[in-house]
C-alpha atoms as a PDB file:
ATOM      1  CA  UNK A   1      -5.047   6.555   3.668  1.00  0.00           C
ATOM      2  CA  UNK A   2      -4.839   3.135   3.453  1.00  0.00           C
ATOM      3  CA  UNK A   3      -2.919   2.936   0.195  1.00  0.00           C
ATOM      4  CA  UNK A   4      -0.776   5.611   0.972  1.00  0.00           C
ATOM      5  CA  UNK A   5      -0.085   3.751   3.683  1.00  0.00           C
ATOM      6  CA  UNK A   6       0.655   0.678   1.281  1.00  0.00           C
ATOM      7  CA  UNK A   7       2.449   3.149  -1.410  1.00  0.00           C
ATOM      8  CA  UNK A   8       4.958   4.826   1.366  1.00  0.00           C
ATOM      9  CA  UNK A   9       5.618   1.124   2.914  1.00  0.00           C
ATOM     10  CA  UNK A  10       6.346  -0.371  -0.801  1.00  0.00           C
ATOM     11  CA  UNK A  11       8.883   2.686  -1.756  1.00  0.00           C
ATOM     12  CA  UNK A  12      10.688   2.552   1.512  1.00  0.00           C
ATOM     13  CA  UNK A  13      11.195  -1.352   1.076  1.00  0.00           C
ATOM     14  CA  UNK A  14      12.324  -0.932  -2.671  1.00  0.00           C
ATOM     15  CA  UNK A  15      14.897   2.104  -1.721  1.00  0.00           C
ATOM     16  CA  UNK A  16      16.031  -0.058   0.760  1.00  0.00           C
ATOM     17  CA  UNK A  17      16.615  -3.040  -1.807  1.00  0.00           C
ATOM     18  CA  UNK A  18      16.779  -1.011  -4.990  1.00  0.00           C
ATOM     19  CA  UNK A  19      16.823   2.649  -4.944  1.00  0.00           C
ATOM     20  CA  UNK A  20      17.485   3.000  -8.964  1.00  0.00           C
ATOM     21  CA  UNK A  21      14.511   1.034  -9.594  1.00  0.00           C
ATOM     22  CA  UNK A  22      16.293  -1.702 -11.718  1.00  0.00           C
ATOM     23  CA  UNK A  23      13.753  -4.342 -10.827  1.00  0.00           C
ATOM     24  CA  UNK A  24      11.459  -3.289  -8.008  1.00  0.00           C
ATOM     25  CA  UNK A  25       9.027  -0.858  -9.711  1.00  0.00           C
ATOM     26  CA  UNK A  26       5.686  -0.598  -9.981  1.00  0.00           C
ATOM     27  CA  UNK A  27       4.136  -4.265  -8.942  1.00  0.00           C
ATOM     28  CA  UNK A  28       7.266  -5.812  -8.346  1.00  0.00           C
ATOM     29  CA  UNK A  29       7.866  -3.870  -5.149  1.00  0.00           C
ATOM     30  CA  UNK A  30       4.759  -5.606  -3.640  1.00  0.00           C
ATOM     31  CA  UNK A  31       5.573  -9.049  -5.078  1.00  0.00           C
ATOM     32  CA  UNK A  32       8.637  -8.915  -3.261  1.00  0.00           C
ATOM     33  CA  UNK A  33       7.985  -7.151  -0.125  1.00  0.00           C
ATOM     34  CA  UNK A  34       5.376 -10.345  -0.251  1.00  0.00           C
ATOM     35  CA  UNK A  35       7.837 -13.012  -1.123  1.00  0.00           C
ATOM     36  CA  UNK A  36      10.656 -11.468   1.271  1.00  0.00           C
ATOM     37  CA  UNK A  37       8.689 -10.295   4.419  1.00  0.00           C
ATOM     38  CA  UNK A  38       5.567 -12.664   4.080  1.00  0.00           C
ATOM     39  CA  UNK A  39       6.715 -15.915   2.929  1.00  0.00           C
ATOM     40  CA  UNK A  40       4.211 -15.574   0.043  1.00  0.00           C
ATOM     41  CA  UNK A  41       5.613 -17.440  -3.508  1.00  0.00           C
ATOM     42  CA  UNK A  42       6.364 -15.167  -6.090  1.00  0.00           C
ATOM     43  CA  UNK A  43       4.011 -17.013  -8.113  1.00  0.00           C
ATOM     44  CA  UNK A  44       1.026 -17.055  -5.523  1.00  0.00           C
ATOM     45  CA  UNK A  45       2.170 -13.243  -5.010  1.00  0.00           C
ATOM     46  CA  UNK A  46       1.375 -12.249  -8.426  1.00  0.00           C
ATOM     47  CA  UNK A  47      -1.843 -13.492  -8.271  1.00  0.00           C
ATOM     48  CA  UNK A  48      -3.055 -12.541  -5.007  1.00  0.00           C
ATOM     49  CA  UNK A  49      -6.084  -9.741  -5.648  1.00  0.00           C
ATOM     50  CA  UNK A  50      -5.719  -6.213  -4.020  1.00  0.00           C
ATOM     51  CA  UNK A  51      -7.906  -6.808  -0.743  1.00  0.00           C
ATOM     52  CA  UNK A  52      -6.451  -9.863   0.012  1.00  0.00           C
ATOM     53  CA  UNK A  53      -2.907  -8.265   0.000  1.00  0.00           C
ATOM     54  CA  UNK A  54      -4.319  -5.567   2.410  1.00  0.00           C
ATOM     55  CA  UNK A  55      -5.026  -8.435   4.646  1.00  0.00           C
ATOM     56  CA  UNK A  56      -1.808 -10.124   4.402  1.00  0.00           C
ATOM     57  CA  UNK A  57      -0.424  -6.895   5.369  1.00  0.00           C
ATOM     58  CA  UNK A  58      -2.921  -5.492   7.547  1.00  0.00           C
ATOM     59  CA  UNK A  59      -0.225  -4.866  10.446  1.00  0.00           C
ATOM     60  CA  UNK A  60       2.447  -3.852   8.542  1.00  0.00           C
ATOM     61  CA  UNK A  61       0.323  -1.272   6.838  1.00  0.00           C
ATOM     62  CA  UNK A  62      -1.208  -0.292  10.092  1.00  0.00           C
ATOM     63  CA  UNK A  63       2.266  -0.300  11.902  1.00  0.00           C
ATOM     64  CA  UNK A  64       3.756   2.077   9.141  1.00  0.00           C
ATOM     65  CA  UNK A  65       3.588   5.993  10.128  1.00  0.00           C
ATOM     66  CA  UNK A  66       3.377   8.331   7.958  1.00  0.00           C
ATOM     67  CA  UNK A  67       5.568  11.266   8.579  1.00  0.00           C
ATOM     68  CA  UNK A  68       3.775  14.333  10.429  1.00  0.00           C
ATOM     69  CA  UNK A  69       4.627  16.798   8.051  1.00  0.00           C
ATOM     70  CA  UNK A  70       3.164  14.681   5.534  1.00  0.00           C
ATOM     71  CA  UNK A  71       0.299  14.208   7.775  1.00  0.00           C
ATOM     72  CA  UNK A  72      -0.774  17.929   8.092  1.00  0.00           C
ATOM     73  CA  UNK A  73      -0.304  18.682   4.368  1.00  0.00           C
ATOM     74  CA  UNK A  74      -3.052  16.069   3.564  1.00  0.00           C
ATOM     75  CA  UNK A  75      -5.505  17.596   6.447  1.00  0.00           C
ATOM     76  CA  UNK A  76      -5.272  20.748   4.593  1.00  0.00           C
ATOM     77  CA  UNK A  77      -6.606  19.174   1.587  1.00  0.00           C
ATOM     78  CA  UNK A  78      -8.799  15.466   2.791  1.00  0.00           C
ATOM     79  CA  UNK A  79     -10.989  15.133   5.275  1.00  0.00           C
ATOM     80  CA  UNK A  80      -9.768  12.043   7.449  1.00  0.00           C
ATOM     81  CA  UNK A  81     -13.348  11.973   9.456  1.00  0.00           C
ATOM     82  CA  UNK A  82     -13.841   8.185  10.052  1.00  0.00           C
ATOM     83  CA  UNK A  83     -17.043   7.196   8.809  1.00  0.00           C
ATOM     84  CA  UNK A  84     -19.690   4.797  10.670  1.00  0.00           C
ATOM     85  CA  UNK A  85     -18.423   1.397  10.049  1.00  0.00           C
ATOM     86  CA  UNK A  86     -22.115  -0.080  11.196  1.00  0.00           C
ATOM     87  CA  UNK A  87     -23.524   1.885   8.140  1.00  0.00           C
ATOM     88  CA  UNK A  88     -21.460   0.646   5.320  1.00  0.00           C
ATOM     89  CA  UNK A  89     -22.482  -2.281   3.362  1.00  0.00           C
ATOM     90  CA  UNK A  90     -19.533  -5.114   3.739  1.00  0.00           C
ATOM     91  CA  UNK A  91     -19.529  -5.123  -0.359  1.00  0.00           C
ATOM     92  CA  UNK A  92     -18.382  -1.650   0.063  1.00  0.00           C
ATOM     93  CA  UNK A  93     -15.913  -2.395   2.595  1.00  0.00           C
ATOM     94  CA  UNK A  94     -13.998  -4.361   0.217  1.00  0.00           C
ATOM     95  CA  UNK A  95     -10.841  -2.669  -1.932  1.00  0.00           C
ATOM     96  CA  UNK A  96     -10.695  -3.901  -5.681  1.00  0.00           C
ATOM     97  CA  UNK A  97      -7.608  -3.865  -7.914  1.00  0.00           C
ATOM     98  CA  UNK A  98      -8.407  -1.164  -9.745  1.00  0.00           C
ATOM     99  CA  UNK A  99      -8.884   1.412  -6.682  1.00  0.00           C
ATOM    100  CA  UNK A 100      -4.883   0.976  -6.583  1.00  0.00           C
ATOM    101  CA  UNK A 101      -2.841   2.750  -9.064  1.00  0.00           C
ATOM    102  CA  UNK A 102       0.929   2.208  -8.201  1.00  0.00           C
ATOM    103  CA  UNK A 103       2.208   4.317 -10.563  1.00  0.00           C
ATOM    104  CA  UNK A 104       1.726   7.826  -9.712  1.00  0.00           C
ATOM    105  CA  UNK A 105       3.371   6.684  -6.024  1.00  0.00           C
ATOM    106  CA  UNK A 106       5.946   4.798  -7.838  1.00  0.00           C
ATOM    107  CA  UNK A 107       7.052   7.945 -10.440  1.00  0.00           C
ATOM    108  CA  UNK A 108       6.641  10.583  -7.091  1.00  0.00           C
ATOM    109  CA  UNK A 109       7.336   9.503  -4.610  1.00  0.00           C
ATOM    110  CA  UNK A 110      11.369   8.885  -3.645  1.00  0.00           C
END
């Protein structure tokens, strides 16, 4: 849920900026929602690793709500049950680049 979260926030800021998707597709959404709303250098914000963004953006993501309708679609097909946070490992608490693929949001998702 966490990078929908991330995928919804990024497509909103990019239609907002560029809804033909001249420049802000894919990775470029992030860098600039990061270099616009964070402060972050472009060049710092293309290197910054996936969990690290998440922190940097940790309230924004959190903030963000996901339309309801949207919401009881993905009940019908995910179970949301939070799981024990005192029984995960922290190694496994930690997102890595490659759990995040922006383009399936980026292509779907208007």
């Amino acid at each position: 849920m966490i990078l929908f979260k991330l995928d919804l926030l990024l497509i909103e800021h990019r239609n907002k900026i560029d809804p033909d998707r001249f420049f802000l597709f894919g990775k470029n959404a992030l860098y600039h929602y990061l270099f616009s709303k964070k402060g972050i250098s472009l060049s710092e914000a293309k290197k910054i690793c996936l969990h690290d963004t998440l922190i940097v953006l940790a309230e924004d993501v959190s903030a963000f709500q996901v339309p309801k309708d949207v919401i009881s679609h993905l009940r019908k097909e995910f179970n949301f049950s939070v799981p024990d946070f005192k029984l995960v490992q922290d190694e496994k608490r930690k997102f890595q680049d490659s759990e995040w693929d922006f383009e399936p949001a980026d292509r779907r998702l208007n």
